[in-house]
C-alpha atoms as a PDB file:
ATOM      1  CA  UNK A   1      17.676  -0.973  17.457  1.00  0.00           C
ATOM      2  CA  UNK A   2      14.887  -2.935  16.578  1.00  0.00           C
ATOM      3  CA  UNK A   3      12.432  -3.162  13.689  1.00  0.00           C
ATOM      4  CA  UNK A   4       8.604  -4.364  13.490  1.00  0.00           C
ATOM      5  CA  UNK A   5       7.140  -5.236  10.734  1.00  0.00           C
ATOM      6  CA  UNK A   6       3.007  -4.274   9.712  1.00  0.00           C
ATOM      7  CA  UNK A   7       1.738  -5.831   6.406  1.00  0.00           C
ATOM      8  CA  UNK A   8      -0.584  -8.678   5.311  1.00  0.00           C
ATOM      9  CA  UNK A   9       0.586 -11.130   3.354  1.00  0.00           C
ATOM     10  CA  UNK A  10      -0.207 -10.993  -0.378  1.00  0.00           C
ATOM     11  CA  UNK A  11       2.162 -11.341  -3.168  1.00  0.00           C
ATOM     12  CA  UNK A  12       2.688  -7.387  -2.843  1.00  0.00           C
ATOM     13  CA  UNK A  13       2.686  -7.760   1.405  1.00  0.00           C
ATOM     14  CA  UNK A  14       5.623 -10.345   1.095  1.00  0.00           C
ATOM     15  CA  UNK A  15       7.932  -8.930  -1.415  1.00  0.00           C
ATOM     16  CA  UNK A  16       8.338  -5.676   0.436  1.00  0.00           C
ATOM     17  CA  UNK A  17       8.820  -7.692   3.328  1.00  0.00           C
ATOM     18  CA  UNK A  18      11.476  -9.934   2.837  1.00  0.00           C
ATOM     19  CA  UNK A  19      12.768  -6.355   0.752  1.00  0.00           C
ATOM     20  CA  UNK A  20      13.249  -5.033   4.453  1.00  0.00           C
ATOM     21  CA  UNK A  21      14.145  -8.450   6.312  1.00  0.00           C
ATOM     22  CA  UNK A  22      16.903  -8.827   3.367  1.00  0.00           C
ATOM     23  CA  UNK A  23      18.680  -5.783   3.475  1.00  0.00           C
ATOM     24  CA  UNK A  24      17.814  -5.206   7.487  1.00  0.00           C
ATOM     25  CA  UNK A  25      17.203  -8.517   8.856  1.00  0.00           C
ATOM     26  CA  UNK A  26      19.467  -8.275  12.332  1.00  0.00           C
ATOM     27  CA  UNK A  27      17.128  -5.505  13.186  1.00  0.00           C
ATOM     28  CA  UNK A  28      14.120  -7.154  12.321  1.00  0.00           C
ATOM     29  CA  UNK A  29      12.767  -8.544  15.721  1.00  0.00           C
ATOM     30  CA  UNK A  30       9.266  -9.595  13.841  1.00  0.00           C
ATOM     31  CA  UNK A  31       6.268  -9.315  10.979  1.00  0.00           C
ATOM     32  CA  UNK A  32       2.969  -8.818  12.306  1.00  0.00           C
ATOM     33  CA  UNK A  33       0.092 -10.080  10.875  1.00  0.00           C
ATOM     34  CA  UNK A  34      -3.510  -9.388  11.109  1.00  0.00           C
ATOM     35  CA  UNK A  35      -5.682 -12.455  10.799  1.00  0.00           C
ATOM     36  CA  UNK A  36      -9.517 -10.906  12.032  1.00  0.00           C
ATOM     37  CA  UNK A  37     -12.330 -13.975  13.112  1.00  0.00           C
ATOM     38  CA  UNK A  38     -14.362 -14.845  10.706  1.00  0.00           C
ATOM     39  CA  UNK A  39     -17.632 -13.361  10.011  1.00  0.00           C
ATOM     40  CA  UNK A  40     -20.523 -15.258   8.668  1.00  0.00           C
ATOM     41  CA  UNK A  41     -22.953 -13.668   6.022  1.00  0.00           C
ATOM     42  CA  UNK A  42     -24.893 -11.864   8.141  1.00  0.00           C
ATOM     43  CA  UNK A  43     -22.370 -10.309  10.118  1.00  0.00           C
ATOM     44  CA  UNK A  44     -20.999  -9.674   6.930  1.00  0.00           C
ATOM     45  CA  UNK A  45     -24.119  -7.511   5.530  1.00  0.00           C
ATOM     46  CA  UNK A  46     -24.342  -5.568   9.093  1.00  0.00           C
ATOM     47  CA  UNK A  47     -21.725  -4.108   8.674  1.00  0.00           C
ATOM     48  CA  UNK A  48     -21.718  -3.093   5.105  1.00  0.00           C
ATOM     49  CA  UNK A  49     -25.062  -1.779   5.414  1.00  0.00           C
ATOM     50  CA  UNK A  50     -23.557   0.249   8.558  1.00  0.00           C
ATOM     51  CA  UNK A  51     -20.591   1.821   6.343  1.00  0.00           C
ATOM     52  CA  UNK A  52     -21.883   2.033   3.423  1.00  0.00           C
ATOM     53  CA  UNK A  53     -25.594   3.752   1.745  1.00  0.00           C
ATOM     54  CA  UNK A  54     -27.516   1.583  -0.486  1.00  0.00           C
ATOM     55  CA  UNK A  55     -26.676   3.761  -3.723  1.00  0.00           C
ATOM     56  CA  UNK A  56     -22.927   2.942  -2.542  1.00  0.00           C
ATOM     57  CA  UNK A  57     -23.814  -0.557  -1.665  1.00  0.00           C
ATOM     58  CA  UNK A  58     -24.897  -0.616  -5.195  1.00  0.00           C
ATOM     59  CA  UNK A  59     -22.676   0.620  -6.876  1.00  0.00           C
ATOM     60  CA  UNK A  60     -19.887  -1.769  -5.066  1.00  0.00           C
ATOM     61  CA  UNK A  61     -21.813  -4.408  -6.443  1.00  0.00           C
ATOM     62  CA  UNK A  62     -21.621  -3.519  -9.947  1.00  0.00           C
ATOM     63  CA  UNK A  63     -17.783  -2.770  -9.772  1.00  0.00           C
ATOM     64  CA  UNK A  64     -17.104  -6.420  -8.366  1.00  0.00           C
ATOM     65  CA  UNK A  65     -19.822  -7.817 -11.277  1.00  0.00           C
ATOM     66  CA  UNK A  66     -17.609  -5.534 -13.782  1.00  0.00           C
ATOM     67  CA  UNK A  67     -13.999  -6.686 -12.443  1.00  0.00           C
ATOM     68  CA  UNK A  68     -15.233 -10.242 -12.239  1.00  0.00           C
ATOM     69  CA  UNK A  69     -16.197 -10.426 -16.047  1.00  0.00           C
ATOM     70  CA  UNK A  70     -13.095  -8.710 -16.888  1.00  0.00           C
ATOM     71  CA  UNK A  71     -11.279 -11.536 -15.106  1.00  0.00           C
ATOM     72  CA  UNK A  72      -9.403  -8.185 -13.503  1.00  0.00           C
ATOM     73  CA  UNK A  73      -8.594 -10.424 -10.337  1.00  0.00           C
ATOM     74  CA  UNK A  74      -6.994 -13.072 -12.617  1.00  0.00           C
ATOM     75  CA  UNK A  75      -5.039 -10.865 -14.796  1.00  0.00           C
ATOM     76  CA  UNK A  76      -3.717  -8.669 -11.634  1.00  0.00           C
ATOM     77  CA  UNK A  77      -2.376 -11.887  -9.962  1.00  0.00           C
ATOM     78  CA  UNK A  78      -0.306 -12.979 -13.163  1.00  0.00           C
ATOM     79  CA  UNK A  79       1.314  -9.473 -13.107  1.00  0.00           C
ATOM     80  CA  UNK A  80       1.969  -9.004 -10.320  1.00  0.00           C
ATOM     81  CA  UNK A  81       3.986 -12.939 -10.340  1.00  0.00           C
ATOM     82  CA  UNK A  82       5.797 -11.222 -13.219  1.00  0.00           C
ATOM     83  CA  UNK A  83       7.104  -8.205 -12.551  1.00  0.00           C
ATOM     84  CA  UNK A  84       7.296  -8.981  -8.392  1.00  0.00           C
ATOM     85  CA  UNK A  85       8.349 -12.328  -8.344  1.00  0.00           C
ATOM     86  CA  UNK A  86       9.671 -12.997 -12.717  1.00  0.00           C
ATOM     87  CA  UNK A  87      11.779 -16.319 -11.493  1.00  0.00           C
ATOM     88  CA  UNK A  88       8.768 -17.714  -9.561  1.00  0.00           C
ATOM     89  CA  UNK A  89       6.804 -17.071  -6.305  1.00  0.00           C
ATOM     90  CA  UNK A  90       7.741 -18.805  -2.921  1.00  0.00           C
ATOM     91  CA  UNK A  91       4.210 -17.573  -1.816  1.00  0.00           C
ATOM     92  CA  UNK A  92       5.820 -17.238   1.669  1.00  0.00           C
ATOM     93  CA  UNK A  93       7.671 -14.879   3.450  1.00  0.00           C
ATOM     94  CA  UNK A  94      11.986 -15.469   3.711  1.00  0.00           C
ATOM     95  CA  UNK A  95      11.496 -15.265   7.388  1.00  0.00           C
ATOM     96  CA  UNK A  96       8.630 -17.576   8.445  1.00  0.00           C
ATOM     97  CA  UNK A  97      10.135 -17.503  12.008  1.00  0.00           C
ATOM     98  CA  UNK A  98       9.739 -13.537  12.344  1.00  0.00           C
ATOM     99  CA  UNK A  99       5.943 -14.014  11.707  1.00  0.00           C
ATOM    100  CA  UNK A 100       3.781 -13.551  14.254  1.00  0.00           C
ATOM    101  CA  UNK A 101      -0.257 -13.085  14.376  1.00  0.00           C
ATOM    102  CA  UNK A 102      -2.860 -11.077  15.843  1.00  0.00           C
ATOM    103  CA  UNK A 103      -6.793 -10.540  15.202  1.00  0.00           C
ATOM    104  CA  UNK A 104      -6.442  -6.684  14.408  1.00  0.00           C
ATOM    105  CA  UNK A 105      -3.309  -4.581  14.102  1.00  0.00           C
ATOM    106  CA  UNK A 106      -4.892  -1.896  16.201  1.00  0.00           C
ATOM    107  CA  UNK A 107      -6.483  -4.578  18.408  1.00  0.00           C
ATOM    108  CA  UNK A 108      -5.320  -4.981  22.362  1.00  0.00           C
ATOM    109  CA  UNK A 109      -3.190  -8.515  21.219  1.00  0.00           C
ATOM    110  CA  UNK A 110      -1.402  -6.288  18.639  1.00  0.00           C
ATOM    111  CA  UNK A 111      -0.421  -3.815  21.590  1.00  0.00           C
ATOM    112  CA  UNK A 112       0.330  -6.443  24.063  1.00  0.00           C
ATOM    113  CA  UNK A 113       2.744  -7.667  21.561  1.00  0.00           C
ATOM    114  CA  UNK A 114       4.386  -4.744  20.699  1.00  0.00           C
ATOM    115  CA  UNK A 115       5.059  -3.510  24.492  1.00  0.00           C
ATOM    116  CA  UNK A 116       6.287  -6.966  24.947  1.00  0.00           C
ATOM    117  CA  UNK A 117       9.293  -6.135  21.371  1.00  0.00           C
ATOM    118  CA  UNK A 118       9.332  -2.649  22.348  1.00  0.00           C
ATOM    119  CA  UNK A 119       9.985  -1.420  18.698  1.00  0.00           C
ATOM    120  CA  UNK A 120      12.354   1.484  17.864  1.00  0.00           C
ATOM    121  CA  UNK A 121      11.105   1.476  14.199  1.00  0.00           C
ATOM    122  CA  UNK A 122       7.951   0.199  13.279  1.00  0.00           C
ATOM    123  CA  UNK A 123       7.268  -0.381   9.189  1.00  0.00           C
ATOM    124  CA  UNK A 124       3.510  -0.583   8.132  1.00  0.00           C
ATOM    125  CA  UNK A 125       2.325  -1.767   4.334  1.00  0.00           C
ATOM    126  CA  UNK A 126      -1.235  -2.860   3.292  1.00  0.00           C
ATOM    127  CA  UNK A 127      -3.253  -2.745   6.942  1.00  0.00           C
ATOM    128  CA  UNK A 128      -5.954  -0.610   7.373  1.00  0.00           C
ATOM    129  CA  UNK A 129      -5.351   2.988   8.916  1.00  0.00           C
ATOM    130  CA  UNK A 130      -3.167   2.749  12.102  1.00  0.00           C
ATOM    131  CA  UNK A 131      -4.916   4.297  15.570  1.00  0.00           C
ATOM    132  CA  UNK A 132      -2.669   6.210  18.122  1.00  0.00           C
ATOM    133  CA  UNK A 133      -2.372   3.612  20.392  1.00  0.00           C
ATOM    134  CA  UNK A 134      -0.093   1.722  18.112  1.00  0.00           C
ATOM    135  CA  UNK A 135       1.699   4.863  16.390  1.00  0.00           C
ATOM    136  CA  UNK A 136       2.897   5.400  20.027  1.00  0.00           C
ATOM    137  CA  UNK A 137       4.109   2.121  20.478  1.00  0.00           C
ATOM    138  CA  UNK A 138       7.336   3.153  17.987  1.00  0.00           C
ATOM    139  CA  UNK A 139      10.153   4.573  20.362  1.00  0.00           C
ATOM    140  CA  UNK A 140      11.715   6.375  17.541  1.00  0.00           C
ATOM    141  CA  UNK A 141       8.977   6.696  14.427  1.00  0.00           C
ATOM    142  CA  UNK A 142       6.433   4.575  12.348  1.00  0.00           C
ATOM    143  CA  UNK A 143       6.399   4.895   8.950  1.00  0.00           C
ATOM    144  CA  UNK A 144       4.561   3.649   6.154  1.00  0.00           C
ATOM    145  CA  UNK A 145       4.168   2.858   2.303  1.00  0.00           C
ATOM    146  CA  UNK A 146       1.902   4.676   0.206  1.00  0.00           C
ATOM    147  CA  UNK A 147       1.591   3.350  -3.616  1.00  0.00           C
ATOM    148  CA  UNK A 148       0.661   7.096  -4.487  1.00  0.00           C
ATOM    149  CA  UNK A 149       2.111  10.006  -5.167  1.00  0.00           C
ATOM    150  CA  UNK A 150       1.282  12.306  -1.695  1.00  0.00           C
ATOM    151  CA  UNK A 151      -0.180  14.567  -1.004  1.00  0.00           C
ATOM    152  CA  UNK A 152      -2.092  14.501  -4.957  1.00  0.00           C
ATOM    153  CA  UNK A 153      -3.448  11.243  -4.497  1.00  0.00           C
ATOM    154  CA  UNK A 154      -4.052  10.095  -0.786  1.00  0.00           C
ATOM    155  CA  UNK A 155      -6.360   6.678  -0.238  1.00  0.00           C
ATOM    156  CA  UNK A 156      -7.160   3.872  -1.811  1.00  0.00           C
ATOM    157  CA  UNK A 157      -6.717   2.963  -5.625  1.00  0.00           C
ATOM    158  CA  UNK A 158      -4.387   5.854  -6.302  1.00  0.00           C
ATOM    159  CA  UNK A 159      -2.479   4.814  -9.484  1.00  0.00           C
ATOM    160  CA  UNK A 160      -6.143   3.687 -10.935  1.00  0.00           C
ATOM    161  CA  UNK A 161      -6.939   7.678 -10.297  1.00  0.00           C
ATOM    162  CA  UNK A 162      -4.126   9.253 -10.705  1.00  0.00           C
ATOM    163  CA  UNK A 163      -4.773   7.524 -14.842  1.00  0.00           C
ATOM    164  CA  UNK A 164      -8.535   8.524 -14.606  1.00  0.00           C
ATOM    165  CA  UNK A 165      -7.685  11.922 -14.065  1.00  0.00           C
ATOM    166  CA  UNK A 166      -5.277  11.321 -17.145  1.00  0.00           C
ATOM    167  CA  UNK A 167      -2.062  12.171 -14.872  1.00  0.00           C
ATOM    168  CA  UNK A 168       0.285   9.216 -15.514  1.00  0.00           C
ATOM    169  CA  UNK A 169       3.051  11.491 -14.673  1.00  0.00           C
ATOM    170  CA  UNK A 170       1.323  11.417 -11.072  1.00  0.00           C
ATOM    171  CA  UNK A 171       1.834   7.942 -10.976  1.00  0.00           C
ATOM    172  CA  UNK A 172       4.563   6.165  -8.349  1.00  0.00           C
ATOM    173  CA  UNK A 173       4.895   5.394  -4.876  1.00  0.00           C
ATOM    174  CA  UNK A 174       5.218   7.980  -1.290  1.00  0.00           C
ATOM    175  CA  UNK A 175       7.517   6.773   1.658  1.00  0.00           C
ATOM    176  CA  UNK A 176       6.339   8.576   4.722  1.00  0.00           C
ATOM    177  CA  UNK A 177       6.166   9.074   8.200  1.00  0.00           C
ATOM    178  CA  UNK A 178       2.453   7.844   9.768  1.00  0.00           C
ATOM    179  CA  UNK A 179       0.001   9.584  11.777  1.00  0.00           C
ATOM    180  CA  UNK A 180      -3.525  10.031  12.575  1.00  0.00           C
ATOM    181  CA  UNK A 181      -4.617  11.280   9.037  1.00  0.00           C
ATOM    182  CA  UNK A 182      -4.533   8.944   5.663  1.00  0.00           C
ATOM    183  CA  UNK A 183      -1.251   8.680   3.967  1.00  0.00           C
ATOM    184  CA  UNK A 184      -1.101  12.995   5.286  1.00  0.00           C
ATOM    185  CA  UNK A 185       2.564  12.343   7.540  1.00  0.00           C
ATOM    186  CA  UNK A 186       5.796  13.952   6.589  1.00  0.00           C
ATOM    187  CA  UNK A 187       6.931  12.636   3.489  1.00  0.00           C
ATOM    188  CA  UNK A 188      10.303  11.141   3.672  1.00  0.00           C
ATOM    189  CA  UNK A 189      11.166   9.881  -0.423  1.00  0.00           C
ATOM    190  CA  UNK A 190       8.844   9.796  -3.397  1.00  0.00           C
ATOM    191  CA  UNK A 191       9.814   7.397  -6.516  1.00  0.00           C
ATOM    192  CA  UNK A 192       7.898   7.582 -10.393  1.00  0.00           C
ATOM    193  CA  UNK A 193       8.783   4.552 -12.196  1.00  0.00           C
ATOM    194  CA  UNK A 194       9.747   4.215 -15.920  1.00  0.00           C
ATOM    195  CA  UNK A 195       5.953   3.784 -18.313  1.00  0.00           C
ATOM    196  CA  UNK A 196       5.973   2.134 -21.083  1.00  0.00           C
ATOM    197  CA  UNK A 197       3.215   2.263 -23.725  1.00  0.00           C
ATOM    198  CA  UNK A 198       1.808  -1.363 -22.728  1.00  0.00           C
ATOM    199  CA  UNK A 199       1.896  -0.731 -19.415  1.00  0.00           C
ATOM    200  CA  UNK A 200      -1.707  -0.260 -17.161  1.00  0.00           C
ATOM    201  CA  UNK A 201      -2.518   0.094 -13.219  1.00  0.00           C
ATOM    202  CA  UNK A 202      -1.398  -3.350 -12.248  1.00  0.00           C
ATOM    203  CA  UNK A 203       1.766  -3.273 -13.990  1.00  0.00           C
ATOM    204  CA  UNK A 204       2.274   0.128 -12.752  1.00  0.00           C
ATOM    205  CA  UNK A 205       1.460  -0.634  -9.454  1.00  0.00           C
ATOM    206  CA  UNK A 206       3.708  -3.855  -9.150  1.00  0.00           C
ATOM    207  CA  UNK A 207       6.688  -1.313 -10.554  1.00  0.00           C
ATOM    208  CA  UNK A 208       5.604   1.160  -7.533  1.00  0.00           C
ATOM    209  CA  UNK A 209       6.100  -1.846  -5.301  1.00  0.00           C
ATOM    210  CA  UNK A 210       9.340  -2.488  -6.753  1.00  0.00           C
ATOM    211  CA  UNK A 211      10.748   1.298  -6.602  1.00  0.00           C
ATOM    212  CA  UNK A 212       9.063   1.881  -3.210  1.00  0.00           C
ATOM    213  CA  UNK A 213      10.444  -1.289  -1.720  1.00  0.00           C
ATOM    214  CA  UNK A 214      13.937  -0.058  -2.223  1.00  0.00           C
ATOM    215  CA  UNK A 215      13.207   3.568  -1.291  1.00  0.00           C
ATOM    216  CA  UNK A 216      11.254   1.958   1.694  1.00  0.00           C
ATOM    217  CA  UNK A 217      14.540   0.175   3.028  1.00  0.00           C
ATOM    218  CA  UNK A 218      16.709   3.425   2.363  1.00  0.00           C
ATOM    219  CA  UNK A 219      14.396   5.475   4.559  1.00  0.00           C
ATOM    220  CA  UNK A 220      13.801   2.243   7.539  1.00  0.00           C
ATOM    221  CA  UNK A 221      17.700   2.596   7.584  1.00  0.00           C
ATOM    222  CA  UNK A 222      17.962   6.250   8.023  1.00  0.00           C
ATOM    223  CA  UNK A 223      15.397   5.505  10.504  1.00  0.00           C
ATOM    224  CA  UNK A 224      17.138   3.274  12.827  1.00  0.00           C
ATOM    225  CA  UNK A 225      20.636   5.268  12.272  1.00  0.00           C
ATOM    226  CA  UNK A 226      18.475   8.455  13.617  1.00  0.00           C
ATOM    227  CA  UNK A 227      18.914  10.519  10.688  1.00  0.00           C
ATOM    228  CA  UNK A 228      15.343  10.779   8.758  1.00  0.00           C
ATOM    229  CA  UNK A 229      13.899  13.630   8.090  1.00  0.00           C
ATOM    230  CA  UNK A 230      10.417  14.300   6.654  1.00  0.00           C
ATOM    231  CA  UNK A 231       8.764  17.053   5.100  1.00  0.00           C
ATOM    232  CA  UNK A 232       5.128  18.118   6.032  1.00  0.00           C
ATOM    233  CA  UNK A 233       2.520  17.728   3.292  1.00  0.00           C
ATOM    234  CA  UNK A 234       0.132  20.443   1.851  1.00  0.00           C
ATOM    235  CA  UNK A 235      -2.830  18.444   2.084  1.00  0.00           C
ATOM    236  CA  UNK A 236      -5.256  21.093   0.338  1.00  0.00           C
ATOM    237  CA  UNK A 237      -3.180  20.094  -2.747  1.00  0.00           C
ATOM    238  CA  UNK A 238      -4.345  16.808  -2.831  1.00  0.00           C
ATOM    239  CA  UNK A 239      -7.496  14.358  -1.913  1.00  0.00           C
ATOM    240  CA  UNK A 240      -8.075  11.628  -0.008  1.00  0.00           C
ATOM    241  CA  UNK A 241      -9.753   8.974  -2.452  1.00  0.00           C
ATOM    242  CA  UNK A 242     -12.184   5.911  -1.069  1.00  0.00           C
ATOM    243  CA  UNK A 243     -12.368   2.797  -2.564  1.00  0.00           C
ATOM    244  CA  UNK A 244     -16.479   3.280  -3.090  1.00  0.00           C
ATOM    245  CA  UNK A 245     -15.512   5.802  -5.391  1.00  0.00           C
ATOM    246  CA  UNK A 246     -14.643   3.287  -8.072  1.00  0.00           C
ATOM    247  CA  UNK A 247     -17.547   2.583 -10.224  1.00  0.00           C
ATOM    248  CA  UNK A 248     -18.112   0.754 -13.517  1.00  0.00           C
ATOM    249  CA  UNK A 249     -17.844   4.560 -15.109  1.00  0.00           C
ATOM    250  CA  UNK A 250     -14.653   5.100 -13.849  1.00  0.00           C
ATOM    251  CA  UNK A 251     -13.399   1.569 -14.567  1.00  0.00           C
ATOM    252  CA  UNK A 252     -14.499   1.898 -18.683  1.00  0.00           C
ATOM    253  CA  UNK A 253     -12.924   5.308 -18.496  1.00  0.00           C
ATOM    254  CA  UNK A 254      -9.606   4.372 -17.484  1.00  0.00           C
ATOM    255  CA  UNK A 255      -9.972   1.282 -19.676  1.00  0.00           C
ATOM    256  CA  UNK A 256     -10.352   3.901 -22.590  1.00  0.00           C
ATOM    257  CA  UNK A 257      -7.521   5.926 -21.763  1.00  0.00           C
ATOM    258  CA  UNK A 258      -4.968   3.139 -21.688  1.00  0.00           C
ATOM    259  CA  UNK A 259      -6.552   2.094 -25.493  1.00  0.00           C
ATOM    260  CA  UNK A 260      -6.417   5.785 -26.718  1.00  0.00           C
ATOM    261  CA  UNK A 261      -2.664   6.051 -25.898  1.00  0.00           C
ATOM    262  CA  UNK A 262      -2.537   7.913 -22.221  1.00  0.00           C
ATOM    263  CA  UNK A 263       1.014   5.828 -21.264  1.00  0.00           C
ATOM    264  CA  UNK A 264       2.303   6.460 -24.553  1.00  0.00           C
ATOM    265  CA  UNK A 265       5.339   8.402 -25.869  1.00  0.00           C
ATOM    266  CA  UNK A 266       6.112  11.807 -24.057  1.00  0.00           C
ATOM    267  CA  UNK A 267       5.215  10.641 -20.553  1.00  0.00           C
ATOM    268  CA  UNK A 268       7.695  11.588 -18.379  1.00  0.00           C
ATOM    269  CA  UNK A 269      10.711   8.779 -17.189  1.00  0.00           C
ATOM    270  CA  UNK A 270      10.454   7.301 -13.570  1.00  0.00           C
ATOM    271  CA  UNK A 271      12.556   9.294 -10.998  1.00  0.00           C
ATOM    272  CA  UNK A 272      13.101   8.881  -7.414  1.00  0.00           C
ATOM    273  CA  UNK A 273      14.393  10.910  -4.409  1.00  0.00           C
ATOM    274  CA  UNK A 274      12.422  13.850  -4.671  1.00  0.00           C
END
């Protein structure tokens, strides 16, 4: 039985990963990284202006200007060190020899190397959205990490809108199986963590990385023993949010929930194994 491994490697990438090569490391044959070519600033513009419309280009600009001010990239990184990594970071993975690297996950290196391991399990966390070609390369399942609750809150930033639709209770983390769709496979463990009044998304989301990390290994195990078993998702009950989505709006509303008191006394406690 063997185990691959698809993540990045933030702080976030390498604590669930050496949460899986620690409690699973003789099945872990290795971690696949995705390191794409660089693209100078042209390139760079292309293909925004190809994904994205200008009122979306603009707004994307004034949510980075807003974060930026905010020092929100600064303050994320500290919490993250604390809750993820509270006696210090190694800022590298506990099994540097497992690592191996590729342009794109879904690119024809990233297949070549997995028909060369021939994975029974494959584990994804933080890549962009799998394609078939490497969902098939799994003899047994793929499965991925979703810091969400699915099917409610599908996508990107879903803690940051699961408190802008003032729903802490829908905040916490999805273990599933992957397909074609966005975070839409069978869902195989769900975990809420514990909120405290001071808490807000970062905190929250370094807890869900904490909770789902350990739920994460639980499932990869049932996995490889043969026994998981997911239950399909009722997409209509939920939405699939995009990152473009977040605009300086939504970032001052959230900002004045946490200050009015949304995470404070009488939100529910953190559960798991639903």
């Amino acid at each position: 039985m063997s185990l691959v491994i698809l993540t990045d490697d933030g702080i976030q990438h390498r604590f669930v990963t050496n949460s899986i090569t620690s409690a699973l490391g003789s099945h872990v044959t290795a971690i696949v990284l995705a390191r794409p070519p660089h693209k100078n600033v042209v390139e760079t513009a292309q293909r925004i202006r190809k994904k994205y419309s200008v009122g979306q280009c603009i707004s994307r600009l004034g949510a980075r200007s807003y974060r930026i001010a905010t020092r929100a990239g600064t303050r994320r990184a500290a919490t993250y060190r604390r809750v993820l990594f509270p006696h210090g970071d190694p800022g590298v993975f506990d099994r540097p020899d497992l690592v191996r690297t590729v342009p794109f996950h879904n690119g024809q290196a990233s297949l070549e190397l997995l028909a060369e391991l021939k994975p029974t399990v494959i584990a994804v966390y933080g890549t962009q959205i799998i394609r078939t070609p490497v969902i098939k390369m799994a003899a047994t399942g793929i499965f991925n990490m979703h810091t969400g609750i699915s099917p409610r809150y599908r996508g990107s930033d879903t803690i940051f809108w699961a408190l802008h639709s003032a729903e802490p209770e829908s905040v916490g983390v999805t273990i599933h199986e992957l397909d074609e769709g966005t975070d839409s496979g069978p869902i195989l463990n769900v975990g809420r963590p514990d909120i405290e009044p001071d808490d807000d998304e970062d905190s929250l989301f370094a807890k869900c990385v904490v909770l789902g990390a350990r739920l994460y290994v639980e499932a990869l195990r049932d996995a490889l023993e043969g026994t998981s078993s997911g239950r399909p998702q009722a997409l209509e009950d939920g939405h699939n949010y995009l990152s473009v989505s977040r605009t300086i709006g939504a970032e001052m509303r959230v900002r004045r929930l946490l200050k009015s008191g949304l995470l404070g006394p009488g939100v529910s406690p953190g559960s798991c194994g639903e």
